[in-house]
PDB file of N, CA and C in Angstrom:
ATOM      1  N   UNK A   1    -182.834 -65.824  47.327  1.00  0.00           N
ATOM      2  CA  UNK A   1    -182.907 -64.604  48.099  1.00  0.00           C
ATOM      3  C   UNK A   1    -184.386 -64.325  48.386  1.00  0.00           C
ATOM      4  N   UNK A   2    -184.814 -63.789  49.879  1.00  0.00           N
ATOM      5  CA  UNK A   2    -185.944 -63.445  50.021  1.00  0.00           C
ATOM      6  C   UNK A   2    -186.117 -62.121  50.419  1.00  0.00           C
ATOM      7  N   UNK A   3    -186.995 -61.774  50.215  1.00  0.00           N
ATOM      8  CA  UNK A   3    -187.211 -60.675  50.364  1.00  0.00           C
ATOM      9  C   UNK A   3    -187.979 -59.848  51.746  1.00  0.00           C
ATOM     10  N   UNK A   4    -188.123 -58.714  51.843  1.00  0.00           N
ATOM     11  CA  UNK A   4    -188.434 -58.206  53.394  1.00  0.00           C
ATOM     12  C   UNK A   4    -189.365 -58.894  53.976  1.00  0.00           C
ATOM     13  N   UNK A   5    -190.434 -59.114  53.209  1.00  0.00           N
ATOM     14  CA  UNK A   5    -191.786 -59.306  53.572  1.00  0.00           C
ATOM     15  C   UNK A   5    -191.669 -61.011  54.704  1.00  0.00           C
ATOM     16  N   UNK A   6    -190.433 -61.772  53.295  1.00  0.00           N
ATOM     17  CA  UNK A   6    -190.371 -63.204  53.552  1.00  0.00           C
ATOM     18  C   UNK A   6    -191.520 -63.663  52.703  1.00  0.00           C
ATOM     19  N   UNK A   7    -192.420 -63.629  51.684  1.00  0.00           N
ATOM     20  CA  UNK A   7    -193.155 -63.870  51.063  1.00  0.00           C
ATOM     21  C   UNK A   7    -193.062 -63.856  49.652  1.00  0.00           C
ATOM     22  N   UNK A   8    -191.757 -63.331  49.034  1.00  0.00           N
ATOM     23  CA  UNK A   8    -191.870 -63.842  47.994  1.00  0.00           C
ATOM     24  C   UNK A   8    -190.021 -64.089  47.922  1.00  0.00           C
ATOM     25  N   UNK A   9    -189.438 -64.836  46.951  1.00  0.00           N
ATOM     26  CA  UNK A   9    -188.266 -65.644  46.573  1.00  0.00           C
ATOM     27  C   UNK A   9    -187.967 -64.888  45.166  1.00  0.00           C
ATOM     28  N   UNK A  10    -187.275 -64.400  45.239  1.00  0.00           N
ATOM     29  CA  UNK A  10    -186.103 -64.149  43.820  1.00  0.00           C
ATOM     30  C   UNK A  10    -186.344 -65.043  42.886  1.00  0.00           C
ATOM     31  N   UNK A  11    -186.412 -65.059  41.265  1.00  0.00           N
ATOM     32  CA  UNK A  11    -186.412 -66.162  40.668  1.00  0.00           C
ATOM     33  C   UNK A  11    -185.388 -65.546  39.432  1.00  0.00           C
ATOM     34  N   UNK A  12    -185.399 -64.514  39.268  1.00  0.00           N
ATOM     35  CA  UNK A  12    -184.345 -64.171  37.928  1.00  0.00           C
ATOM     36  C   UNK A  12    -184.369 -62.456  37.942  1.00  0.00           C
ATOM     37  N   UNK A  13    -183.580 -62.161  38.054  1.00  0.00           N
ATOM     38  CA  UNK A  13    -183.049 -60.720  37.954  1.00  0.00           C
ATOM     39  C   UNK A  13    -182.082 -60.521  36.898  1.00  0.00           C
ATOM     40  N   UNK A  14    -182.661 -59.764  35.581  1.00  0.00           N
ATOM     41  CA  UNK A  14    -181.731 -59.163  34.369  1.00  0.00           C
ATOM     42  C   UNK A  14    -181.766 -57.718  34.124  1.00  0.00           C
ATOM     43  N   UNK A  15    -180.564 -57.588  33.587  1.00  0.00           N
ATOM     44  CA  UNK A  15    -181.244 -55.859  32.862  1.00  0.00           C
ATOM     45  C   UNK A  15    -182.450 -55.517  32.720  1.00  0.00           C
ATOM     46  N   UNK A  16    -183.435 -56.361  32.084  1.00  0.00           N
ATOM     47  CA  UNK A  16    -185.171 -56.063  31.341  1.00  0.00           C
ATOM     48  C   UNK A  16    -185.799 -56.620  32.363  1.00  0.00           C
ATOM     49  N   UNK A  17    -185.634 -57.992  33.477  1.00  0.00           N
ATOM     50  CA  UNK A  17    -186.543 -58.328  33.988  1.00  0.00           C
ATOM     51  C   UNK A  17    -186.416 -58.518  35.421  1.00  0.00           C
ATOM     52  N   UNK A  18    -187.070 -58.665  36.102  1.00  0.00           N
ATOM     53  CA  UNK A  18    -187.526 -59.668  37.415  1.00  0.00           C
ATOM     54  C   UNK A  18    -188.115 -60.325  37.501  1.00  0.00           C
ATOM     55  N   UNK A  19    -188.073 -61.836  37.857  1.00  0.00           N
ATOM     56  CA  UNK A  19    -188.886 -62.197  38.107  1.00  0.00           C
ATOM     57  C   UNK A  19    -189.157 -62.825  39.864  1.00  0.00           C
ATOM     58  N   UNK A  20    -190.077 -62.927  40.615  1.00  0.00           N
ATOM     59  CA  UNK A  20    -190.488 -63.110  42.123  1.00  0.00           C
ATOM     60  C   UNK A  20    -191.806 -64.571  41.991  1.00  0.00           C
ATOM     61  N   UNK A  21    -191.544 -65.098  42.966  1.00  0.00           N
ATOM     62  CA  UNK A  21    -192.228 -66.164  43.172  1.00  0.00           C
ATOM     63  C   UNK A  21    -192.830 -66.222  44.605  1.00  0.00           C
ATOM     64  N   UNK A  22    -194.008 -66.252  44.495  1.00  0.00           N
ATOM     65  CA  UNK A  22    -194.875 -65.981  45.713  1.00  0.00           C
ATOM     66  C   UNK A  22    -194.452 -67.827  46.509  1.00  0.00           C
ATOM     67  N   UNK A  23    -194.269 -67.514  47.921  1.00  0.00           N
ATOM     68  CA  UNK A  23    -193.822 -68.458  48.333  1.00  0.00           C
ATOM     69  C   UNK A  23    -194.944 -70.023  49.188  1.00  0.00           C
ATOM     70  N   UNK A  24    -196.008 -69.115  49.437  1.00  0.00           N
ATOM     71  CA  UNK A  24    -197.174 -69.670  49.734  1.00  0.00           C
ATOM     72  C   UNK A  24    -198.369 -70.630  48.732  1.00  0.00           C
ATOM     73  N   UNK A  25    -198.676 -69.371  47.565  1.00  0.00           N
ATOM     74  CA  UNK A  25    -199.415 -69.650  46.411  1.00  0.00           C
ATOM     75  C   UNK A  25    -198.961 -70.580  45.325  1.00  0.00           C
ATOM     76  N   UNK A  26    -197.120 -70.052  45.229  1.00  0.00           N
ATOM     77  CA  UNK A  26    -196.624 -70.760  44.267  1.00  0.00           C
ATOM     78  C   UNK A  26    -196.619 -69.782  42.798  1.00  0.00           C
ATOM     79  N   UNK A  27    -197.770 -68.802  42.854  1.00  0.00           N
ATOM     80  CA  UNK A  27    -197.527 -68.256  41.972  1.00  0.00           C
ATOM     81  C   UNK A  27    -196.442 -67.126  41.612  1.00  0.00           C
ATOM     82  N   UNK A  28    -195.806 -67.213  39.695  1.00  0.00           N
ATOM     83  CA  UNK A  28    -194.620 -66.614  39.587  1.00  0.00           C
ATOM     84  C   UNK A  28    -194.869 -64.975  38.480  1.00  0.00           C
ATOM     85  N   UNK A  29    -194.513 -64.461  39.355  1.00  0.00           N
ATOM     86  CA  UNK A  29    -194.829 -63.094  38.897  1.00  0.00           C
ATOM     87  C   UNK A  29    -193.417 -62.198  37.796  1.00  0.00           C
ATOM     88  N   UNK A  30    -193.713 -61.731  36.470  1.00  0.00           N
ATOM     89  CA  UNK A  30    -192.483 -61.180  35.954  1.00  0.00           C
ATOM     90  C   UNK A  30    -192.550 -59.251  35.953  1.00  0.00           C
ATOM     91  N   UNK A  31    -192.061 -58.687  36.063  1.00  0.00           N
ATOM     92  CA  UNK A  31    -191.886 -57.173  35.823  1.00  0.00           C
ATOM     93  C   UNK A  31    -190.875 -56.933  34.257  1.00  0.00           C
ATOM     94  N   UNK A  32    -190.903 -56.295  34.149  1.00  0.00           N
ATOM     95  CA  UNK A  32    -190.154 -55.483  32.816  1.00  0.00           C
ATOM     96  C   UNK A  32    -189.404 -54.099  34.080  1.00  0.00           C
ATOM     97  N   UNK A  33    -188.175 -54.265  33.807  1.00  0.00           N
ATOM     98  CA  UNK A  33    -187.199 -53.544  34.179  1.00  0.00           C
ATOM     99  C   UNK A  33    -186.893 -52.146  32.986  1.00  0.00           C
ATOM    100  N   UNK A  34    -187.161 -51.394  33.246  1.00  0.00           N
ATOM    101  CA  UNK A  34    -186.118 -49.777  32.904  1.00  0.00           C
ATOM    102  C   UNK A  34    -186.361 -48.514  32.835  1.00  0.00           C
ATOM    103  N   UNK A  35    -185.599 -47.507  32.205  1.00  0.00           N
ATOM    104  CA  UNK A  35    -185.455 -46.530  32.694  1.00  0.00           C
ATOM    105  C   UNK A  35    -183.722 -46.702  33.410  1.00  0.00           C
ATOM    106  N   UNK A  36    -183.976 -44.931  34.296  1.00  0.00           N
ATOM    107  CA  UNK A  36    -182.276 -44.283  34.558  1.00  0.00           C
ATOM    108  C   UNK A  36    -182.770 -43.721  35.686  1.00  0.00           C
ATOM    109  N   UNK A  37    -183.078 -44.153  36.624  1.00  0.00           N
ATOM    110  CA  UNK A  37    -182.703 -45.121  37.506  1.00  0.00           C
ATOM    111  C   UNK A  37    -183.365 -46.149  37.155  1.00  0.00           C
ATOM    112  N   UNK A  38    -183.395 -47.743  37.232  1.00  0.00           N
ATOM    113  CA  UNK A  38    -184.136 -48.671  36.913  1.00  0.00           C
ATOM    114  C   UNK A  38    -185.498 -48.962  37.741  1.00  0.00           C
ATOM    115  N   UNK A  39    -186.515 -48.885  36.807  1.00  0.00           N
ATOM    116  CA  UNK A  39    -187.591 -48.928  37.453  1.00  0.00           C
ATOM    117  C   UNK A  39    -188.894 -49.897  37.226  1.00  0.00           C
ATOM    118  N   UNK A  40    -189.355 -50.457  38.134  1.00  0.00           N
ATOM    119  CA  UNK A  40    -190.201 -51.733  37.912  1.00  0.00           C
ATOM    120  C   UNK A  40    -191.486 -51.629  36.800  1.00  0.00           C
ATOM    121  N   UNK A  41    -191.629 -51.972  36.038  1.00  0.00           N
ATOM    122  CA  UNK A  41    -193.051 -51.688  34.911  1.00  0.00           C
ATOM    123  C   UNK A  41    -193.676 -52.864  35.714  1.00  0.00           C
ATOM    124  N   UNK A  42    -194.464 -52.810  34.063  1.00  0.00           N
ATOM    125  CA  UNK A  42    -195.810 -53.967  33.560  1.00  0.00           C
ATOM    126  C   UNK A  42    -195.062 -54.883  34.268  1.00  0.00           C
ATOM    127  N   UNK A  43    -196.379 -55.878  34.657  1.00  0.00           N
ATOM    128  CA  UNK A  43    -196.565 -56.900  35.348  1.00  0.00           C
ATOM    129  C   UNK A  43    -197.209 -58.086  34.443  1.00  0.00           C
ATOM    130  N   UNK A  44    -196.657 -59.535  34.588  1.00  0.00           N
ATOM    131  CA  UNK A  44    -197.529 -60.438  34.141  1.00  0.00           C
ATOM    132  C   UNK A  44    -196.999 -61.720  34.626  1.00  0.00           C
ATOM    133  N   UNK A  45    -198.046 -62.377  34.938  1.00  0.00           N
ATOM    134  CA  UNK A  45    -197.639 -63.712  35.958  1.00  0.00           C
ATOM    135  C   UNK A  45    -198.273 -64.737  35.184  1.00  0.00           C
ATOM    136  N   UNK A  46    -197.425 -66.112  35.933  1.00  0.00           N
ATOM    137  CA  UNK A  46    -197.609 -67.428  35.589  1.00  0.00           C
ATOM    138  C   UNK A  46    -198.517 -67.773  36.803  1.00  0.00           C
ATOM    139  N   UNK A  47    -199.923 -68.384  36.376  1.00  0.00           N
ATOM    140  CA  UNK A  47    -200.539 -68.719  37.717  1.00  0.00           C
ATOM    141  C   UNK A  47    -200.134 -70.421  38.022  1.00  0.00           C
ATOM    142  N   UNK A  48    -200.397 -70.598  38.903  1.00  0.00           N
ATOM    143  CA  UNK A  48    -200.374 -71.877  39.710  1.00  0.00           C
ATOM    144  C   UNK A  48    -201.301 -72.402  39.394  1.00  0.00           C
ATOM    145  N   UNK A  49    -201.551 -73.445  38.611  1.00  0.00           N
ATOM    146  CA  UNK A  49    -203.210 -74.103  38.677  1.00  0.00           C
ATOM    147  C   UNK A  49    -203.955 -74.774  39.783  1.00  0.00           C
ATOM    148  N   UNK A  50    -202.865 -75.098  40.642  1.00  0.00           N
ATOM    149  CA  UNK A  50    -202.919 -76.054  41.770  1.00  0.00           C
ATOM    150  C   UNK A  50    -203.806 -74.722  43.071  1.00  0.00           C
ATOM    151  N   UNK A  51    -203.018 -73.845  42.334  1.00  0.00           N
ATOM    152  CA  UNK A  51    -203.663 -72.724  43.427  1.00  0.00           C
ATOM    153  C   UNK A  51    -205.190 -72.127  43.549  1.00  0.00           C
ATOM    154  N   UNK A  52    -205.603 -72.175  44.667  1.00  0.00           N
ATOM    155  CA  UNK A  52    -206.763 -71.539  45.266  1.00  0.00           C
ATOM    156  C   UNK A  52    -206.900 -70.236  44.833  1.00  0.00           C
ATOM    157  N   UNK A  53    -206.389 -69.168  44.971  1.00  0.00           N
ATOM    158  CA  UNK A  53    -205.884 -67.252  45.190  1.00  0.00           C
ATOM    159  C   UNK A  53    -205.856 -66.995  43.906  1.00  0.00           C
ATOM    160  N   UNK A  54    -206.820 -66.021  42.967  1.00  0.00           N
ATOM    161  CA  UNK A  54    -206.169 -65.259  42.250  1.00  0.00           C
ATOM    162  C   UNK A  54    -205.103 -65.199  42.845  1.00  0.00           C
ATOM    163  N   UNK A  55    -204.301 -65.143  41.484  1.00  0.00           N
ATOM    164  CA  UNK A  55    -202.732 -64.376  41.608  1.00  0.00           C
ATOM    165  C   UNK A  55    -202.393 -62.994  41.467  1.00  0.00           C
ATOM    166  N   UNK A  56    -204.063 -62.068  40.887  1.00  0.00           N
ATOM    167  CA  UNK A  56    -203.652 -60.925  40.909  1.00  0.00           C
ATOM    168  C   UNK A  56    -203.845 -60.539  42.123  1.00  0.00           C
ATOM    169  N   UNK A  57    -204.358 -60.752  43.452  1.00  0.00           N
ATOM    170  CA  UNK A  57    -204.412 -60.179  44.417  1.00  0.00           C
ATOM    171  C   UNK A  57    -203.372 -60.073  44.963  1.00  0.00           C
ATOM    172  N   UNK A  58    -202.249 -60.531  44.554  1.00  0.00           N
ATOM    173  CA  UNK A  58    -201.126 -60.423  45.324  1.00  0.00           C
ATOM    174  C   UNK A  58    -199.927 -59.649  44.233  1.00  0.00           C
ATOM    175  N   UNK A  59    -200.663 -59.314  43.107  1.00  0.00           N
ATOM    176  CA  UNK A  59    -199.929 -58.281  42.417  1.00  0.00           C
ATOM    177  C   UNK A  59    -198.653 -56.966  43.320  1.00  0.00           C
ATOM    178  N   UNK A  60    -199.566 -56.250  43.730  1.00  0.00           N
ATOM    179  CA  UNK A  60    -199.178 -55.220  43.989  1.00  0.00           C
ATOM    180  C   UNK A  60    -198.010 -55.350  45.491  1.00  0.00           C
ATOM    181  N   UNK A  61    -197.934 -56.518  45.713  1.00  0.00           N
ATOM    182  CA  UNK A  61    -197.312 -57.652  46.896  1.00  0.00           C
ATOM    183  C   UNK A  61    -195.873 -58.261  46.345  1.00  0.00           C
ATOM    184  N   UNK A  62    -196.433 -58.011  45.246  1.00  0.00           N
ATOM    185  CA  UNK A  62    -195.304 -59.271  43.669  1.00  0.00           C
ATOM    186  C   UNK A  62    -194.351 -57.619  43.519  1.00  0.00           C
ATOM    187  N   UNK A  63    -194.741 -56.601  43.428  1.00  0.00           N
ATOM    188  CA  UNK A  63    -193.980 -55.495  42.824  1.00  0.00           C
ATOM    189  C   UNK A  63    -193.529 -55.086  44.037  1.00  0.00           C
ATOM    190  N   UNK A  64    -194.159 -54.577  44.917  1.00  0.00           N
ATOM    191  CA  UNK A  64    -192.645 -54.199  46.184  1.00  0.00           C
ATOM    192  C   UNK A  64    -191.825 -55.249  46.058  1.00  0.00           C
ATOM    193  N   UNK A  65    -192.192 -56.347  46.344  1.00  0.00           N
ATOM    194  CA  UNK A  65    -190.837 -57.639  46.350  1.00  0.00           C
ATOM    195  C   UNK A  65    -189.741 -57.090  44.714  1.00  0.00           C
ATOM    196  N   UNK A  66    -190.496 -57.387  44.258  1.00  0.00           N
ATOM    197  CA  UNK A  66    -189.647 -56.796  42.950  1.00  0.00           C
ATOM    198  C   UNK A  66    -188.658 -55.577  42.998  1.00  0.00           C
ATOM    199  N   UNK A  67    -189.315 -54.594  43.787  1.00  0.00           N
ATOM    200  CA  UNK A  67    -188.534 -53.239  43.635  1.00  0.00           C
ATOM    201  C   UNK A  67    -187.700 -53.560  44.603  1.00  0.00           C
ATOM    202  N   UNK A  68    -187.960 -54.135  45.701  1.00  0.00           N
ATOM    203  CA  UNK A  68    -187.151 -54.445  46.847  1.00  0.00           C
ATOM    204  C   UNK A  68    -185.665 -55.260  46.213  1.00  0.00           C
ATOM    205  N   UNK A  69    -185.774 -56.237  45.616  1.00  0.00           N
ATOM    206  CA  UNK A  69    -185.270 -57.151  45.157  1.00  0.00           C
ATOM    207  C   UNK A  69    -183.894 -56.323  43.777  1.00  0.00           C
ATOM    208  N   UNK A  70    -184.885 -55.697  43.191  1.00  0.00           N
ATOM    209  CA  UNK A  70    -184.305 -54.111  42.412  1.00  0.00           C
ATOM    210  C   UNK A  70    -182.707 -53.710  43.109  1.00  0.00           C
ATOM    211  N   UNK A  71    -183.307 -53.275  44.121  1.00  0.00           N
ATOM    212  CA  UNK A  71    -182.888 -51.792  45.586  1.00  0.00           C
ATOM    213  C   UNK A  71    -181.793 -52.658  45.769  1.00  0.00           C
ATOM    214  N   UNK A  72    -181.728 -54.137  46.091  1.00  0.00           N
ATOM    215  CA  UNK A  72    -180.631 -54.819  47.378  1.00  0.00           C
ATOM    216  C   UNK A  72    -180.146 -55.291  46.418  1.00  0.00           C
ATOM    217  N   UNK A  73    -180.120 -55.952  45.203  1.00  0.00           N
ATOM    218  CA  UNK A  73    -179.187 -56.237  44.179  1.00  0.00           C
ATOM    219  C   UNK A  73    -178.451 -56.242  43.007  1.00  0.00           C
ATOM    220  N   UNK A  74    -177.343 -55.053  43.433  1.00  0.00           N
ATOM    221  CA  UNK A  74    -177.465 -54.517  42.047  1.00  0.00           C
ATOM    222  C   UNK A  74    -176.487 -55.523  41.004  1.00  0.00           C
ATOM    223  N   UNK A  75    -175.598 -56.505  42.160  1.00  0.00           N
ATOM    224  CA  UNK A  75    -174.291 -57.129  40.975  1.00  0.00           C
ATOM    225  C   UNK A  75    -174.845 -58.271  40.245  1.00  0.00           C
ATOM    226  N   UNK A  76    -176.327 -58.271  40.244  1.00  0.00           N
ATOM    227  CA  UNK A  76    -177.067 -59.220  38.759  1.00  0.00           C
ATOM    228  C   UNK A  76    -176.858 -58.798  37.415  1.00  0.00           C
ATOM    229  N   UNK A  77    -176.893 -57.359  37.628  1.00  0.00           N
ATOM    230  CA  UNK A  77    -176.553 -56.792  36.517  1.00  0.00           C
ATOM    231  C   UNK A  77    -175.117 -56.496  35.686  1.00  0.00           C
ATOM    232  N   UNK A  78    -174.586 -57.121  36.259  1.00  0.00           N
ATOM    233  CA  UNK A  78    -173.133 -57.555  35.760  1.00  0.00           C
ATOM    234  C   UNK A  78    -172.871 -58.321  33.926  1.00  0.00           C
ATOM    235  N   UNK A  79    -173.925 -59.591  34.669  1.00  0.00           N
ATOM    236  CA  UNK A  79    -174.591 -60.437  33.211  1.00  0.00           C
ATOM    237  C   UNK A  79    -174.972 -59.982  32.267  1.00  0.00           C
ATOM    238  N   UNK A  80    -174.888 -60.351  30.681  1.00  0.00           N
ATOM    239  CA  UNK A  80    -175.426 -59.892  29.396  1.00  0.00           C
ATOM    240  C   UNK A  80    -177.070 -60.734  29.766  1.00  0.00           C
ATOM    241  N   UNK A  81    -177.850 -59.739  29.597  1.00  0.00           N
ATOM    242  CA  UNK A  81    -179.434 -60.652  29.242  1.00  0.00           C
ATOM    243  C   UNK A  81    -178.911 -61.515  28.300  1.00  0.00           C
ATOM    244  N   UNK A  82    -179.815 -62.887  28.551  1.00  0.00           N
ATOM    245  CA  UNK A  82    -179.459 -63.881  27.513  1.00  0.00           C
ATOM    246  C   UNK A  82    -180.678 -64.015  26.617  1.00  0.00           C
ATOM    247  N   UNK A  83    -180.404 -63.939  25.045  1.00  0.00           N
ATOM    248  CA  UNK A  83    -181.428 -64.038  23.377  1.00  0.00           C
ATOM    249  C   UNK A  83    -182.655 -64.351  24.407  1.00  0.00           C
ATOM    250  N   UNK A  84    -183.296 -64.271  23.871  1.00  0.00           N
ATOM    251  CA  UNK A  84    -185.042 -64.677  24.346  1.00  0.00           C
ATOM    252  C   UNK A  84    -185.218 -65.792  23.259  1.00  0.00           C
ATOM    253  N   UNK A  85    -185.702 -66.906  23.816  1.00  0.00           N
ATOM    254  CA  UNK A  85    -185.828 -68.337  22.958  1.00  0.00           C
ATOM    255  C   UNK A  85    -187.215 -67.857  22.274  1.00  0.00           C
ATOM    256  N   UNK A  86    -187.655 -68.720  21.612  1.00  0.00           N
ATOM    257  CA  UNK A  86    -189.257 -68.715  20.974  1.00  0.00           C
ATOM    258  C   UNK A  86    -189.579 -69.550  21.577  1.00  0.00           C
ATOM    259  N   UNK A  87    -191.295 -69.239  22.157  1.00  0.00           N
ATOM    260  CA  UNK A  87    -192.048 -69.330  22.903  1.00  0.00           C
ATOM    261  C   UNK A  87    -191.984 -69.358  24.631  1.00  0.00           C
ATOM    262  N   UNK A  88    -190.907 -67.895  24.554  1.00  0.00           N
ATOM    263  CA  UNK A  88    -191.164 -67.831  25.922  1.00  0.00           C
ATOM    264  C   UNK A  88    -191.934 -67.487  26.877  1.00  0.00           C
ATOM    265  N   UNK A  89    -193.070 -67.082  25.705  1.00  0.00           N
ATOM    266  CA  UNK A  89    -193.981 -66.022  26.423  1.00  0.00           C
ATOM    267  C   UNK A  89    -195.233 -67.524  26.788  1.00  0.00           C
ATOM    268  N   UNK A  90    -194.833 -68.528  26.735  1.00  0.00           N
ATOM    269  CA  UNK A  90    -195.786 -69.195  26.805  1.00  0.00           C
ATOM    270  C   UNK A  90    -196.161 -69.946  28.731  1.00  0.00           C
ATOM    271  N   UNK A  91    -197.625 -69.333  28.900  1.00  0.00           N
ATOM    272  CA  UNK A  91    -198.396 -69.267  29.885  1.00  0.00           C
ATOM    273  C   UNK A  91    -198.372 -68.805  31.010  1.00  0.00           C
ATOM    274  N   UNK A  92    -197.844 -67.411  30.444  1.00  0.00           N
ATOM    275  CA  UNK A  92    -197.720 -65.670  30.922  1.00  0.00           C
ATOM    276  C   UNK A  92    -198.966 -65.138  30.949  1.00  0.00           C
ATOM    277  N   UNK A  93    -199.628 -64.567  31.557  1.00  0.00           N
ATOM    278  CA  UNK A  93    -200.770 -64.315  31.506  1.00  0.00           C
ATOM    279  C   UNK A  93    -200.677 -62.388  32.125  1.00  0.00           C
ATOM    280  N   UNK A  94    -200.659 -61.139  30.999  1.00  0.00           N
ATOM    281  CA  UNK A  94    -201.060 -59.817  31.310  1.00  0.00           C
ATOM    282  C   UNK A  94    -201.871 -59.256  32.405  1.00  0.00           C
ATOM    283  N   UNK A  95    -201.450 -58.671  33.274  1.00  0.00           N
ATOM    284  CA  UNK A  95    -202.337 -58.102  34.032  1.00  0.00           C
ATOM    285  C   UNK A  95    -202.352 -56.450  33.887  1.00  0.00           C
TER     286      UNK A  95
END
């Protein structure tokens, strides 16, 4: 699924998360999902090494897609989030 812009690609939509993939850069951006109505948090991306672009410049690019992505789909949330493995957090990088 893409999103309005056409610039970034759906990569995983759960209860807790989103994640969006910039379609140009390559780089993959995650949000933290919640709240009542559900609402996009913290941000932290996987950069592209191959890539030229900070990836934070396209942060705030990564979260409309996200909220957008939010807004138009809600029957993801159908699914149980699945356990979080160990070491998933590996080469996530905080912004």
């Amino acid at each position: 699924m893409v999103d309005a812009s056409g610039k970034f690609v759906l990569v995983v939509l759960r209860r807790d998360q989103v994640r969006v993939h910039h379609k140009k850069t390559k780089h993959e951006y995650r949000f933290t999902l919640g709240g009542d109505p559900l609402e996009v948090g913290a941000c932290t991306f996987h950069p592209n090494p191959a890539g030229l672009v900070d990836p934070r410049e396209f942060a705030d690019d990564a979260k409309a897609a996200a909220e957008w992505f939010v807004a138009n789909k809600r029957d993801a949330f159908r699914r149980p989030a699945p356990e979080t493995r160990a070491g998933a957090g590996h080469g996530w990088v905080n912004i």
